[in-house]
C-alpha atoms as a PDB file:
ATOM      1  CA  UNK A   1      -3.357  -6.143 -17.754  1.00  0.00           C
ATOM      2  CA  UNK A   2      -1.290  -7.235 -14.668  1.00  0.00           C
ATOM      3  CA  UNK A   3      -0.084  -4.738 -12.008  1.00  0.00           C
ATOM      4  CA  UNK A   4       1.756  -5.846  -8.527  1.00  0.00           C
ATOM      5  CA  UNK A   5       1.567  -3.636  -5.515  1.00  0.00           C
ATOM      6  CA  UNK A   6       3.945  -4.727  -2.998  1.00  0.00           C
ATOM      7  CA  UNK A   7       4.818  -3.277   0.783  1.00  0.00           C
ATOM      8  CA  UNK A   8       8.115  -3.167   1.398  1.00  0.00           C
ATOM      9  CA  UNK A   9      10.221  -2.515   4.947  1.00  0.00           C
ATOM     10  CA  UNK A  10      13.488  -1.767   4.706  1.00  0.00           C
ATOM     11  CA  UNK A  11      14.075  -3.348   1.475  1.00  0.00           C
ATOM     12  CA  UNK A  12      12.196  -6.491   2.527  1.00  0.00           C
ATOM     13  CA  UNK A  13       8.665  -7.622   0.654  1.00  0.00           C
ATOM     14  CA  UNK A  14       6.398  -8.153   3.651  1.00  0.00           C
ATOM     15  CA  UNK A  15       3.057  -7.635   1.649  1.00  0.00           C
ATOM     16  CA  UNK A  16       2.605  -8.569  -2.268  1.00  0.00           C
ATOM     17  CA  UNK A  17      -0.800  -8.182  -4.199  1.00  0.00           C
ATOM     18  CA  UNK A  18      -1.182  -9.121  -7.664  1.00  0.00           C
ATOM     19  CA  UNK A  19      -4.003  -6.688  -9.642  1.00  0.00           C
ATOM     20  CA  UNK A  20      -5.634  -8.423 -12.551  1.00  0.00           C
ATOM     21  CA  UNK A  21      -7.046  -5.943 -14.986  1.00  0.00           C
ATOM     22  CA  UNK A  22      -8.436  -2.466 -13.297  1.00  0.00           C
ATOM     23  CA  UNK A  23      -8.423  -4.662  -9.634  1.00  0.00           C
ATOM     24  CA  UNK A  24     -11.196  -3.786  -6.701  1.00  0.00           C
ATOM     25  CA  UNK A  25     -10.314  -0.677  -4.748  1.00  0.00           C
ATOM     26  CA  UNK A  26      -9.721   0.435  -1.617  1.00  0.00           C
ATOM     27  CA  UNK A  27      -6.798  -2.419  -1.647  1.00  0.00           C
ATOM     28  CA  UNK A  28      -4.957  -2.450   1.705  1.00  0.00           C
ATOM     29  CA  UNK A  29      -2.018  -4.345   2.345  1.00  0.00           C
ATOM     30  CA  UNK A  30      -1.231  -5.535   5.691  1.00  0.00           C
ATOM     31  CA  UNK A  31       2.083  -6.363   7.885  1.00  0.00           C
ATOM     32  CA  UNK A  32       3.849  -6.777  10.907  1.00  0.00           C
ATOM     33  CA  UNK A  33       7.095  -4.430  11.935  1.00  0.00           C
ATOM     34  CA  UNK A  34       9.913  -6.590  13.011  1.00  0.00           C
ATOM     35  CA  UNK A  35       9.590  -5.030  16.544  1.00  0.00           C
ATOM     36  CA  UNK A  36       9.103  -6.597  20.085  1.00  0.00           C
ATOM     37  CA  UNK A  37       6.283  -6.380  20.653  1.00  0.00           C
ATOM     38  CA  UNK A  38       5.242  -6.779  16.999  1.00  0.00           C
ATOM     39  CA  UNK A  39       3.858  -3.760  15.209  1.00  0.00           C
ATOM     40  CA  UNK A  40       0.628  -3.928  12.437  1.00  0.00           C
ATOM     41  CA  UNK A  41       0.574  -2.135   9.399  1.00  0.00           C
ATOM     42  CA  UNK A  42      -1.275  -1.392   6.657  1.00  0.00           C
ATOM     43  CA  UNK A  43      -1.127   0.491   3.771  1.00  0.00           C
ATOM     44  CA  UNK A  44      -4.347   1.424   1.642  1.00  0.00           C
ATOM     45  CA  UNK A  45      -4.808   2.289  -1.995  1.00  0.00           C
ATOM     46  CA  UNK A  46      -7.565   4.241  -3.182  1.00  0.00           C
ATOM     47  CA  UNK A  47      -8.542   5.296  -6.744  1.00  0.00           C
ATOM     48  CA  UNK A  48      -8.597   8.947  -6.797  1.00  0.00           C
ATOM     49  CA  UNK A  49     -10.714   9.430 -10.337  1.00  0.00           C
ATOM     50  CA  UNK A  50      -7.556  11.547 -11.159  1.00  0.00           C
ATOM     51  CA  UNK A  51      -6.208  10.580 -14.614  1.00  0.00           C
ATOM     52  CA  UNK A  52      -2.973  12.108 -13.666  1.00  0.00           C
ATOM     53  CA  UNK A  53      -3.005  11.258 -10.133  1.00  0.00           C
ATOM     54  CA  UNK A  54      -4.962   7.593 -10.646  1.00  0.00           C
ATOM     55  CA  UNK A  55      -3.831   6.416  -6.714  1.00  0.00           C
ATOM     56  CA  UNK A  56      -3.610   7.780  -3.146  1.00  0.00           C
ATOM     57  CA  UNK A  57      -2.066   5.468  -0.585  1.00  0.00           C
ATOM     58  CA  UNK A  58      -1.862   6.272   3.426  1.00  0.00           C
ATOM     59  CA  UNK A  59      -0.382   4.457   5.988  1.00  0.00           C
ATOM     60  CA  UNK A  60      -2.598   2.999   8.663  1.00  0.00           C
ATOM     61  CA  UNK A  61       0.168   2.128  11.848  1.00  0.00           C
ATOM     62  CA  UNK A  62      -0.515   2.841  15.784  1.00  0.00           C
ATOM     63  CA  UNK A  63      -4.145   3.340  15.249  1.00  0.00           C
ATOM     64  CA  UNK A  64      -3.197   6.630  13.011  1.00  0.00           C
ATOM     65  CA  UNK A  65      -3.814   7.382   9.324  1.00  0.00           C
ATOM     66  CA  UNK A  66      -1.472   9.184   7.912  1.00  0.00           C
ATOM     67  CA  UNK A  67      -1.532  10.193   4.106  1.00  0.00           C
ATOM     68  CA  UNK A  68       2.015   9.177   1.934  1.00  0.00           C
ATOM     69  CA  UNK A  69       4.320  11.000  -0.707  1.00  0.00           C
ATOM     70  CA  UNK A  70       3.760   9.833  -4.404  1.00  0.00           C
ATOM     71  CA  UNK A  71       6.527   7.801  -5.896  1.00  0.00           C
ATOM     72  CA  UNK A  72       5.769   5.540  -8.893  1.00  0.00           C
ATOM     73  CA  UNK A  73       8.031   3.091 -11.220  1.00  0.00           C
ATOM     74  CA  UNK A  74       7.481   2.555 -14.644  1.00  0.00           C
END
């Protein structure tokens, strides 16, 4: 079983992971704002252990952590 995570800024793929099977957790995905100077981020998936809450993601930007809102596509 395939899954794709991908990191998208404004509408744009900057980050794209392919997940083969149940894939190796914590997965972070990295990228660079657009922004002069350039800005890193990251965002990190973690299994939870929750079967109806399997993920948690939080966004890692400025040195801060902060925790994001579930959205999911089937």
């Amino acid at each position: 079983m395939d899954h794709r995570a991908e990191l998208l800024v404004d509408g744009k793929e900057v980050a794209f992971h392919r997940v083969h099977g149940h894939g190796v957790y914590p997965l972070t995905l990295a990228a660079q704002l657009a922004e002069e100077p350039p800005l890193p981020v990251a965002v990190r998936l973690e299994r939870t252990g929750e079967p109806e809450r399997p993920l948690r993601c939080s966004l890692e930007l400025g040195g801060a952590v902060h925790p994001m809102a579930e959205k999911t596509e089937r």
